[in-house]
PDB file of N, CA and C in Angstrom:
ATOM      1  N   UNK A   1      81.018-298.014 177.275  1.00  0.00           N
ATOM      2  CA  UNK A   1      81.243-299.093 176.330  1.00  0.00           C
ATOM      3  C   UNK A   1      81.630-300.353 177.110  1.00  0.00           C
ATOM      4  N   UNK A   2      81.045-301.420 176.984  1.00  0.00           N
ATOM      5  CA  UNK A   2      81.656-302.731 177.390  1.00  0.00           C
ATOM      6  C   UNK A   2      82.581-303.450 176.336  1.00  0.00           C
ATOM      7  N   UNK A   3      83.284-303.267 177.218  1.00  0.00           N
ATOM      8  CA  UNK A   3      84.643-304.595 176.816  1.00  0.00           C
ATOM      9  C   UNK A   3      84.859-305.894 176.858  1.00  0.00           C
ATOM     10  N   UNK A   4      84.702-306.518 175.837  1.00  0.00           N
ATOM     11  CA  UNK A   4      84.916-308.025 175.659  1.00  0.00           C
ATOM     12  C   UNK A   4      86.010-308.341 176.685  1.00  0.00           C
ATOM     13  N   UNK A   5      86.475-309.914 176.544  1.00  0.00           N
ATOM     14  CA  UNK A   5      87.516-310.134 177.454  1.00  0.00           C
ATOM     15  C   UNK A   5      88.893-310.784 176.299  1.00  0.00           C
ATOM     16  N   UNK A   6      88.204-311.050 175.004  1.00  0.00           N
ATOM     17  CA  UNK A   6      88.730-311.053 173.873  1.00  0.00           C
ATOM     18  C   UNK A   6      89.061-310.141 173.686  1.00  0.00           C
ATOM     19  N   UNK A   7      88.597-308.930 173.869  1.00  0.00           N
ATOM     20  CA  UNK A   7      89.513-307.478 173.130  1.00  0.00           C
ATOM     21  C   UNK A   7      90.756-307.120 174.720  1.00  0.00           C
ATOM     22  N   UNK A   8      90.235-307.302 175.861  1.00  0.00           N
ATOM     23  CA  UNK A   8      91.143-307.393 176.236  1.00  0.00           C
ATOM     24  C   UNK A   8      92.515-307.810 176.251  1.00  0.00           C
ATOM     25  N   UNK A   9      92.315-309.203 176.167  1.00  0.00           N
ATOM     26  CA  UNK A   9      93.563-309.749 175.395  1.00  0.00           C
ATOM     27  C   UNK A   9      93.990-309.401 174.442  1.00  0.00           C
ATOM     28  N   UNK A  10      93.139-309.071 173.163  1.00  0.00           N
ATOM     29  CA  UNK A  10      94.147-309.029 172.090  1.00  0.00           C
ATOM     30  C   UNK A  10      95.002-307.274 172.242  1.00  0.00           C
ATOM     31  N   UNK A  11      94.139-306.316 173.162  1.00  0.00           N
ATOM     32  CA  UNK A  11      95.388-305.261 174.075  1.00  0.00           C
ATOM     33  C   UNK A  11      96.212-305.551 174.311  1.00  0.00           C
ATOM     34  N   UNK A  12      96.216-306.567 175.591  1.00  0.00           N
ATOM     35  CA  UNK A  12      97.437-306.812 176.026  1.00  0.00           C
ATOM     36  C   UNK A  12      98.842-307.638 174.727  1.00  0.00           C
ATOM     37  N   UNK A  13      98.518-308.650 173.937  1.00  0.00           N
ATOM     38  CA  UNK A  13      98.780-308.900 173.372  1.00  0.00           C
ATOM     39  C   UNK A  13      99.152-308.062 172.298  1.00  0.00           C
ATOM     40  N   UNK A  14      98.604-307.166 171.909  1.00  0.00           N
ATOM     41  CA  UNK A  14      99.360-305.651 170.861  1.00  0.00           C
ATOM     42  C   UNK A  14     100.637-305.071 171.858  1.00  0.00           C
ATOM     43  N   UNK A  15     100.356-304.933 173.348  1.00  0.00           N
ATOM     44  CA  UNK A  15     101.264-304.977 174.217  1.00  0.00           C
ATOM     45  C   UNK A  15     102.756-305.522 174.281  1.00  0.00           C
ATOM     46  N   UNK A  16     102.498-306.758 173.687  1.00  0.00           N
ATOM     47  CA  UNK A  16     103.787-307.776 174.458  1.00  0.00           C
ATOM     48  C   UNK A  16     103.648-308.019 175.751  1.00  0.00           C
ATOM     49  N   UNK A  17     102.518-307.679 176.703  1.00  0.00           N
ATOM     50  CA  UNK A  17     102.900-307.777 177.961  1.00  0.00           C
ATOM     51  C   UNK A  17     101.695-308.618 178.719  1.00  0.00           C
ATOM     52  N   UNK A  18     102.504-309.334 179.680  1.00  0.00           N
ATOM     53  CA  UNK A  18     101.647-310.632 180.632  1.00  0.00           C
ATOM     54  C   UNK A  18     100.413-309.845 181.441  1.00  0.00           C
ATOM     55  N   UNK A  19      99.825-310.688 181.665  1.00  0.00           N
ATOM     56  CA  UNK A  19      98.541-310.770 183.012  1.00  0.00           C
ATOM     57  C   UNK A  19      99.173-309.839 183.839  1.00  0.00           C
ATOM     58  N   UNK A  20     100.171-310.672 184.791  1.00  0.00           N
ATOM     59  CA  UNK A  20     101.027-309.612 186.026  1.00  0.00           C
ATOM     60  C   UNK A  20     101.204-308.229 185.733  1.00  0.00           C
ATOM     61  N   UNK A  21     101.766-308.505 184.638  1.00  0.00           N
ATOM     62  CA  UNK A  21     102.200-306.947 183.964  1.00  0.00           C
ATOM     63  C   UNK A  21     101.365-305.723 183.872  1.00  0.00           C
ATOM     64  N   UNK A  22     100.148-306.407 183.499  1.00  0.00           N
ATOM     65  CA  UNK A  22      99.215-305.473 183.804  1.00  0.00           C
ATOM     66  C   UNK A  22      98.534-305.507 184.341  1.00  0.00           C
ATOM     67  N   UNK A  23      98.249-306.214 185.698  1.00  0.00           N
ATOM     68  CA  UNK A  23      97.579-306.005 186.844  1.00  0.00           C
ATOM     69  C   UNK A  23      98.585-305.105 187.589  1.00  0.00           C
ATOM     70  N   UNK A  24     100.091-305.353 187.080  1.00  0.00           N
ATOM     71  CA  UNK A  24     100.901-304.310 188.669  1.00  0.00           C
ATOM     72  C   UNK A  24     100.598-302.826 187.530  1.00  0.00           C
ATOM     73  N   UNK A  25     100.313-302.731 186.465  1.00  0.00           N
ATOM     74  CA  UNK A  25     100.317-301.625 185.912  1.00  0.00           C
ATOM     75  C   UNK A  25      98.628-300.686 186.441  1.00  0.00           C
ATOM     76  N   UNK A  26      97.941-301.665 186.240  1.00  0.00           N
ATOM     77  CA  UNK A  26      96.228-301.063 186.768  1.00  0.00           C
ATOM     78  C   UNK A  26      95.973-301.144 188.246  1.00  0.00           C
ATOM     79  N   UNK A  27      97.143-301.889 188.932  1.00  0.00           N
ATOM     80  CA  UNK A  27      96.953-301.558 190.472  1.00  0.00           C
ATOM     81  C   UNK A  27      95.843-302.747 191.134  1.00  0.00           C
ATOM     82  N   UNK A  28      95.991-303.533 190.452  1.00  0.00           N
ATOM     83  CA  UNK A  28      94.970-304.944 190.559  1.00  0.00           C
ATOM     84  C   UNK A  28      95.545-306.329 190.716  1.00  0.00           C
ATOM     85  N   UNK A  29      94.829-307.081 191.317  1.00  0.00           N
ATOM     86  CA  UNK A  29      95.200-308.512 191.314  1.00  0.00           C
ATOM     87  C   UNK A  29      95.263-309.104 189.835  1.00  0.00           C
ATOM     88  N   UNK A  30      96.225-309.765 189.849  1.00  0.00           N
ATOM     89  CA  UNK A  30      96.442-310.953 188.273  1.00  0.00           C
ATOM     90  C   UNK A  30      95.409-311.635 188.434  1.00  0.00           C
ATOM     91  N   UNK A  31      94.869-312.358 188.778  1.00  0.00           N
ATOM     92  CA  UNK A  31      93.556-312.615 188.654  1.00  0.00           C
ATOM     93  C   UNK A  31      91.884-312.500 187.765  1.00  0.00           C
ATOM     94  N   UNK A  32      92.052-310.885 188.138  1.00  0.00           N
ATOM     95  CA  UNK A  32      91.166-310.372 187.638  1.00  0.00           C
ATOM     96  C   UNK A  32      91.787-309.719 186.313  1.00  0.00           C
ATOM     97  N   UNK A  33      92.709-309.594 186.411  1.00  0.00           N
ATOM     98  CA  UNK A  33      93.289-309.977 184.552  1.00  0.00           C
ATOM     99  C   UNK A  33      92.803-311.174 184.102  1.00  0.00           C
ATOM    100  N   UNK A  34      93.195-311.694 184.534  1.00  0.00           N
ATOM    101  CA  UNK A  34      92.573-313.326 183.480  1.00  0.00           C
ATOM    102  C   UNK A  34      91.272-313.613 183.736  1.00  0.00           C
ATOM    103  N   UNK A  35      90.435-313.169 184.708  1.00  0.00           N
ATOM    104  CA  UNK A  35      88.727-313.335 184.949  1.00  0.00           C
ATOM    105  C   UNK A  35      88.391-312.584 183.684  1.00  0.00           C
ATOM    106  N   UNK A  36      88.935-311.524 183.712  1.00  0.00           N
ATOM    107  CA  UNK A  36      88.290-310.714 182.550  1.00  0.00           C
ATOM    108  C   UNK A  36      88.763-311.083 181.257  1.00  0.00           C
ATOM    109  N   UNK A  37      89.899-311.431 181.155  1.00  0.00           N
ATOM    110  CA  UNK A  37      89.914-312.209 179.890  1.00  0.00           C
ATOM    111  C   UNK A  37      89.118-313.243 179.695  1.00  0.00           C
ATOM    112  N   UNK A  38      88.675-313.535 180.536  1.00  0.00           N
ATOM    113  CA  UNK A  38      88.133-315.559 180.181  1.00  0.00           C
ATOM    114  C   UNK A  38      86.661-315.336 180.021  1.00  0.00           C
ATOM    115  N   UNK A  39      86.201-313.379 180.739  1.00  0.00           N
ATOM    116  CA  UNK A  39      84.477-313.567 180.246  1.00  0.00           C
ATOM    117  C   UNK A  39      84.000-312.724 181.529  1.00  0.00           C
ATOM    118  N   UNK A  40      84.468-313.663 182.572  1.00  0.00           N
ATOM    119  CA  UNK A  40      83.888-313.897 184.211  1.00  0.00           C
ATOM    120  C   UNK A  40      83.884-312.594 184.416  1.00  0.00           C
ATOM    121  N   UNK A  41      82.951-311.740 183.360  1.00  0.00           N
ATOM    122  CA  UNK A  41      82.485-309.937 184.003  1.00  0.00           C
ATOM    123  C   UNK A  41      81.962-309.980 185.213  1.00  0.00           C
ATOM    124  N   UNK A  42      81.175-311.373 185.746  1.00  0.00           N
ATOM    125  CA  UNK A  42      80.329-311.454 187.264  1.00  0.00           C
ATOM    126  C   UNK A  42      81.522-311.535 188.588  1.00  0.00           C
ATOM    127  N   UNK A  43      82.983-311.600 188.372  1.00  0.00           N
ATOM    128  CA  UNK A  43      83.793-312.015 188.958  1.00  0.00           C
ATOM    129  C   UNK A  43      84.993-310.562 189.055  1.00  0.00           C
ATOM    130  N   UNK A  44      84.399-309.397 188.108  1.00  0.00           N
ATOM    131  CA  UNK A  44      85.127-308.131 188.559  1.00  0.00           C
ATOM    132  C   UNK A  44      84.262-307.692 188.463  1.00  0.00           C
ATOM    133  N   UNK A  45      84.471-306.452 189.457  1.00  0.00           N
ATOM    134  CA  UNK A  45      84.109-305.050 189.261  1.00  0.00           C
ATOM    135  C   UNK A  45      84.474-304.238 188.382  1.00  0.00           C
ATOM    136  N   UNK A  46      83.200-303.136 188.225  1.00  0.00           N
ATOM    137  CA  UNK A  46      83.225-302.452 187.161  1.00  0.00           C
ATOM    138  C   UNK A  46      84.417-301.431 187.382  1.00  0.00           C
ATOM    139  N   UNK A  47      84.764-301.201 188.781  1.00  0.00           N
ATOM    140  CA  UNK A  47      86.023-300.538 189.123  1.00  0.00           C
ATOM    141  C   UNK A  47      87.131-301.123 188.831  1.00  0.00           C
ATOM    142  N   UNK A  48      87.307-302.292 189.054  1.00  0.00           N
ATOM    143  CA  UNK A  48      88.802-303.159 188.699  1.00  0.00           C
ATOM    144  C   UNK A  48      88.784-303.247 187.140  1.00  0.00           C
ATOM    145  N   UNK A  49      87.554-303.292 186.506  1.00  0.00           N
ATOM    146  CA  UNK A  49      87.778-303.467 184.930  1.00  0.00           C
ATOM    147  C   UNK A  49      88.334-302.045 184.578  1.00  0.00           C
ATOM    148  N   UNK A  50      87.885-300.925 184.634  1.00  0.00           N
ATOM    149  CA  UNK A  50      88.004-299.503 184.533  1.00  0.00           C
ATOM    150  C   UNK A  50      89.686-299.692 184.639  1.00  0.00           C
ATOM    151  N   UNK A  51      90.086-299.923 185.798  1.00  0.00           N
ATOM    152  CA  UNK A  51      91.539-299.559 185.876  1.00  0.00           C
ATOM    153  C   UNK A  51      92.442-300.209 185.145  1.00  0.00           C
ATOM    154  N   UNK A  52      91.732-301.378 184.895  1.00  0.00           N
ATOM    155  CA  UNK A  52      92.906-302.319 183.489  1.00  0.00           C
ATOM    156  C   UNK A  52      92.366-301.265 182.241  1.00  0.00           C
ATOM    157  N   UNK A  53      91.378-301.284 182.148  1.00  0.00           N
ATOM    158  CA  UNK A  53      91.671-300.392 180.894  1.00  0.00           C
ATOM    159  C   UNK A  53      92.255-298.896 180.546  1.00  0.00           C
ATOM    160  N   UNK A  54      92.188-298.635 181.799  1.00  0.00           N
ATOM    161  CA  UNK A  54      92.655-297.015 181.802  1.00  0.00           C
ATOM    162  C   UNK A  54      94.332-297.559 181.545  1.00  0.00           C
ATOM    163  N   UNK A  55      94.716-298.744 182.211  1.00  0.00           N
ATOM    164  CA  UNK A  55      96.202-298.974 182.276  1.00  0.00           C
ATOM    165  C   UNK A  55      96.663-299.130 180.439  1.00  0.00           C
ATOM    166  N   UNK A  56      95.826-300.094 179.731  1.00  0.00           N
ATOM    167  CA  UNK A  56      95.871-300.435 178.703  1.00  0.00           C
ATOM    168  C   UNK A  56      95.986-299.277 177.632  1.00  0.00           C
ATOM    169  N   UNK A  57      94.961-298.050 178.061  1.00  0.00           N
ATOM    170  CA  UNK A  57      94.943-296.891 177.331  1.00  0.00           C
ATOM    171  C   UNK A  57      96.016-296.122 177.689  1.00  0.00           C
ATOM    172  N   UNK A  58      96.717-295.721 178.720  1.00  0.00           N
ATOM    173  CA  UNK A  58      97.694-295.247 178.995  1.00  0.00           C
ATOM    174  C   UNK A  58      99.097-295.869 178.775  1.00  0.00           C
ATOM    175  N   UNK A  59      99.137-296.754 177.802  1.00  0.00           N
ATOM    176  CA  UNK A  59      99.775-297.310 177.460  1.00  0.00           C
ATOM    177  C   UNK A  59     100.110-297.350 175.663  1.00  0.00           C
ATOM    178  N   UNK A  60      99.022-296.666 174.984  1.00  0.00           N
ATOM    179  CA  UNK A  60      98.823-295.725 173.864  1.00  0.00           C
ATOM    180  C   UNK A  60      97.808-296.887 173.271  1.00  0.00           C
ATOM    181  N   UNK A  61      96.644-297.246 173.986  1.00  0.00           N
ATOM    182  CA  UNK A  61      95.875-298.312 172.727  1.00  0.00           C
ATOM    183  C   UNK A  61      94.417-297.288 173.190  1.00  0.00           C
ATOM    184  N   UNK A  62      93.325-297.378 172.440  1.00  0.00           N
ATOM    185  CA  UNK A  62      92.425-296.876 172.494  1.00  0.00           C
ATOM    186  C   UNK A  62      91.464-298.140 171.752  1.00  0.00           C
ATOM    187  N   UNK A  63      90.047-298.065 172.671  1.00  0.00           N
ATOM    188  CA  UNK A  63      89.183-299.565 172.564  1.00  0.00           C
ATOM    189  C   UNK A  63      88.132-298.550 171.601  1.00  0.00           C
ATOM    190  N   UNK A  64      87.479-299.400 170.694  1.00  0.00           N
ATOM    191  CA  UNK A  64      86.604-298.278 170.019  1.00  0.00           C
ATOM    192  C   UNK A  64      85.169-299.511 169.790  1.00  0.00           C
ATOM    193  N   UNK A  65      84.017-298.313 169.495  1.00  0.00           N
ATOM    194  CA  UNK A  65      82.730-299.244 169.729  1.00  0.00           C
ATOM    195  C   UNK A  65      82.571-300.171 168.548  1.00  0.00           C
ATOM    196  N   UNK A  66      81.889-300.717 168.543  1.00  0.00           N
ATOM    197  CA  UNK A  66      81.522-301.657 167.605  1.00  0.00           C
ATOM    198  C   UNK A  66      80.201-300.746 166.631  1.00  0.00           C
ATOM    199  N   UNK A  67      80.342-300.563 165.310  1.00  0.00           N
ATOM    200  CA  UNK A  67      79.349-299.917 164.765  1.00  0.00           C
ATOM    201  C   UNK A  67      78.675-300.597 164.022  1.00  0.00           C
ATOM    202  N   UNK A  68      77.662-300.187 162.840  1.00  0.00           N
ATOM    203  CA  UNK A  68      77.085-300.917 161.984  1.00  0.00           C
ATOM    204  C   UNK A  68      78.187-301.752 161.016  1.00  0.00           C
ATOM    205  N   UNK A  69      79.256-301.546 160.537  1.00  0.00           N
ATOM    206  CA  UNK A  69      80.215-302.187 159.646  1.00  0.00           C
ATOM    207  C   UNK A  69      80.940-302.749 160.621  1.00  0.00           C
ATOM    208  N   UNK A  70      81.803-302.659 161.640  1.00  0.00           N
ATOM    209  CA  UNK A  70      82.714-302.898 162.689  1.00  0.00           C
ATOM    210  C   UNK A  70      82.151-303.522 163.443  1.00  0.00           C
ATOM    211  N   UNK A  71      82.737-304.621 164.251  1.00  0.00           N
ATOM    212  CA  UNK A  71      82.627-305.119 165.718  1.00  0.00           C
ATOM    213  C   UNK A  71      83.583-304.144 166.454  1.00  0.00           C
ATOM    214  N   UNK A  72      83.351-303.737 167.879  1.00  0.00           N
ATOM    215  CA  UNK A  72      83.955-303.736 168.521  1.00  0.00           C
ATOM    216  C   UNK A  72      85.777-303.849 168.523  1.00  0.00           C
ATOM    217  N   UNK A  73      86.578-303.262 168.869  1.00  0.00           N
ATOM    218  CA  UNK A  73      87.923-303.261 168.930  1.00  0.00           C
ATOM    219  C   UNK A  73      88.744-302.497 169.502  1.00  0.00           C
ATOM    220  N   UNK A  74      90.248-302.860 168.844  1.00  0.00           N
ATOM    221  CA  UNK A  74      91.294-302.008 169.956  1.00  0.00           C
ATOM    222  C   UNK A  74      92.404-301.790 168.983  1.00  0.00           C
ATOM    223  N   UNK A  75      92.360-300.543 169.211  1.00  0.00           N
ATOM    224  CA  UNK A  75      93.848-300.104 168.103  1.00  0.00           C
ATOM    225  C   UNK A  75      95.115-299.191 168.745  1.00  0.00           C
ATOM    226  N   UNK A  76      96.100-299.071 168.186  1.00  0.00           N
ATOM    227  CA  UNK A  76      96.737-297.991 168.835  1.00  0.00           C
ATOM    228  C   UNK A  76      96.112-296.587 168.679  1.00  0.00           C
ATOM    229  N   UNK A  77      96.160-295.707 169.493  1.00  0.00           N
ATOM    230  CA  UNK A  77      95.831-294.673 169.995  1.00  0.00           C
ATOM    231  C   UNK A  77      96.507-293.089 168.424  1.00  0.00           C
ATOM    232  N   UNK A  78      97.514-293.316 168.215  1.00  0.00           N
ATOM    233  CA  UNK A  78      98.387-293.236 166.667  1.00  0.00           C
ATOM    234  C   UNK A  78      99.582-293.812 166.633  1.00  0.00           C
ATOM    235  N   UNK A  79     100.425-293.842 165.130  1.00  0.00           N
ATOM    236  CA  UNK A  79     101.283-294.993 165.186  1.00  0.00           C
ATOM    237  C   UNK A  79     102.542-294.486 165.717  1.00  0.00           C
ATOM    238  N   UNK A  80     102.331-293.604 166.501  1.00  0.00           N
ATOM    239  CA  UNK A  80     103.493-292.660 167.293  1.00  0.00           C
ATOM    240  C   UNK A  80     103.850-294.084 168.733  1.00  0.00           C
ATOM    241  N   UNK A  81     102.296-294.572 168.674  1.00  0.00           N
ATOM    242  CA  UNK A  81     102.677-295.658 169.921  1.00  0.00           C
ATOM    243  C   UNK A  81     102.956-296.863 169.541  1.00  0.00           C
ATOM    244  N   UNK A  82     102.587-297.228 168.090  1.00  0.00           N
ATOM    245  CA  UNK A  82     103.056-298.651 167.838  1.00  0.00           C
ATOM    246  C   UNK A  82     104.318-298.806 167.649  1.00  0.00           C
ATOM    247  N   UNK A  83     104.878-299.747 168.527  1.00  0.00           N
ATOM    248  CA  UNK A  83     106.234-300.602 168.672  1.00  0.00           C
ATOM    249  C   UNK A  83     106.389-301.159 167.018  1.00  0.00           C
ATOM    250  N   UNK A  84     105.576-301.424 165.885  1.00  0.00           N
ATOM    251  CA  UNK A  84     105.737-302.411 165.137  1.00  0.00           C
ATOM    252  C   UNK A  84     104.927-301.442 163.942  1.00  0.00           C
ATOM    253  N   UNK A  85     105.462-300.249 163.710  1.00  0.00           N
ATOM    254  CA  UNK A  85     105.321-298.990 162.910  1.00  0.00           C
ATOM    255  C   UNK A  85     106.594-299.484 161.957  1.00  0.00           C
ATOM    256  N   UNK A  86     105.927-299.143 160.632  1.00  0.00           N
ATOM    257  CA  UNK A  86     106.622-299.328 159.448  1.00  0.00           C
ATOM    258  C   UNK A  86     107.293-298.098 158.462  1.00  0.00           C
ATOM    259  N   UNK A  87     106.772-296.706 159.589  1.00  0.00           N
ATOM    260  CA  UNK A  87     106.373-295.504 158.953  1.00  0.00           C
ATOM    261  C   UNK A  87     108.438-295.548 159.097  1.00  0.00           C
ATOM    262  N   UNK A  88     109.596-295.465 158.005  1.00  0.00           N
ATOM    263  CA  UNK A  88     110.484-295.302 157.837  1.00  0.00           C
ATOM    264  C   UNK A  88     111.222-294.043 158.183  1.00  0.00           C
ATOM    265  N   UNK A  89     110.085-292.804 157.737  1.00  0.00           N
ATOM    266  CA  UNK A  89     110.716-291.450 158.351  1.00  0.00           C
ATOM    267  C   UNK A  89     110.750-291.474 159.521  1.00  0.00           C
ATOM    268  N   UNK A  90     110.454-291.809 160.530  1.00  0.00           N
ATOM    269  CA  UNK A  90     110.570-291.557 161.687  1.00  0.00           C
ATOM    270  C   UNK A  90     111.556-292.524 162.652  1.00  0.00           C
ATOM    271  N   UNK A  91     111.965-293.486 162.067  1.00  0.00           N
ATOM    272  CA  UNK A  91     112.866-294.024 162.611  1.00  0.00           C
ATOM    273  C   UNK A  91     113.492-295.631 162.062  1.00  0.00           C
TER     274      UNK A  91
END
């Protein structure tokens, strides 16, 4: 699946967390955090993209394809990982 650099962001941004943050989390230059946000797929590798997203997913978000009704997106993984869960029984 290819990843926008818009859905990237709006990951990190479900996140709370900066560029840096998740380049020291995927083991990558800040840089290529924000290349890939801004588009510039010609400016990473398909290896450096892989590891921001593996970071992003290991972080409880899961990117899902774009289908006939849907574009493309990024959700939490279940709301066991969302920070901003409304579900009352649980906490």
């Amino acid at each position: 699946m290819i990843i926008s650099g818009e859905i990237v962001r709006a990951a990190r941004g479900m996140l709370g967390l900066q560029q840096k943050e998740i380049a020291e989390l995927a083991g990558v230059h800040p840089k290529a955090v924000a290349r890939l946000e801004m588009g510039e797929l010609a400016h990473v590798s398909t290896e450096v993209t892989n590891k921001i997203i593996r970071a992003l997913e290991d972080k409880g978000l899961e990117f899902t394809p774009a289908t006939v009704s849907y574009g493309a997106g990024v959700r939490w993984r279940s709301s066991a990982g969302n920070p901003n869960r409304t579900d009352k029984a649980n906490g």
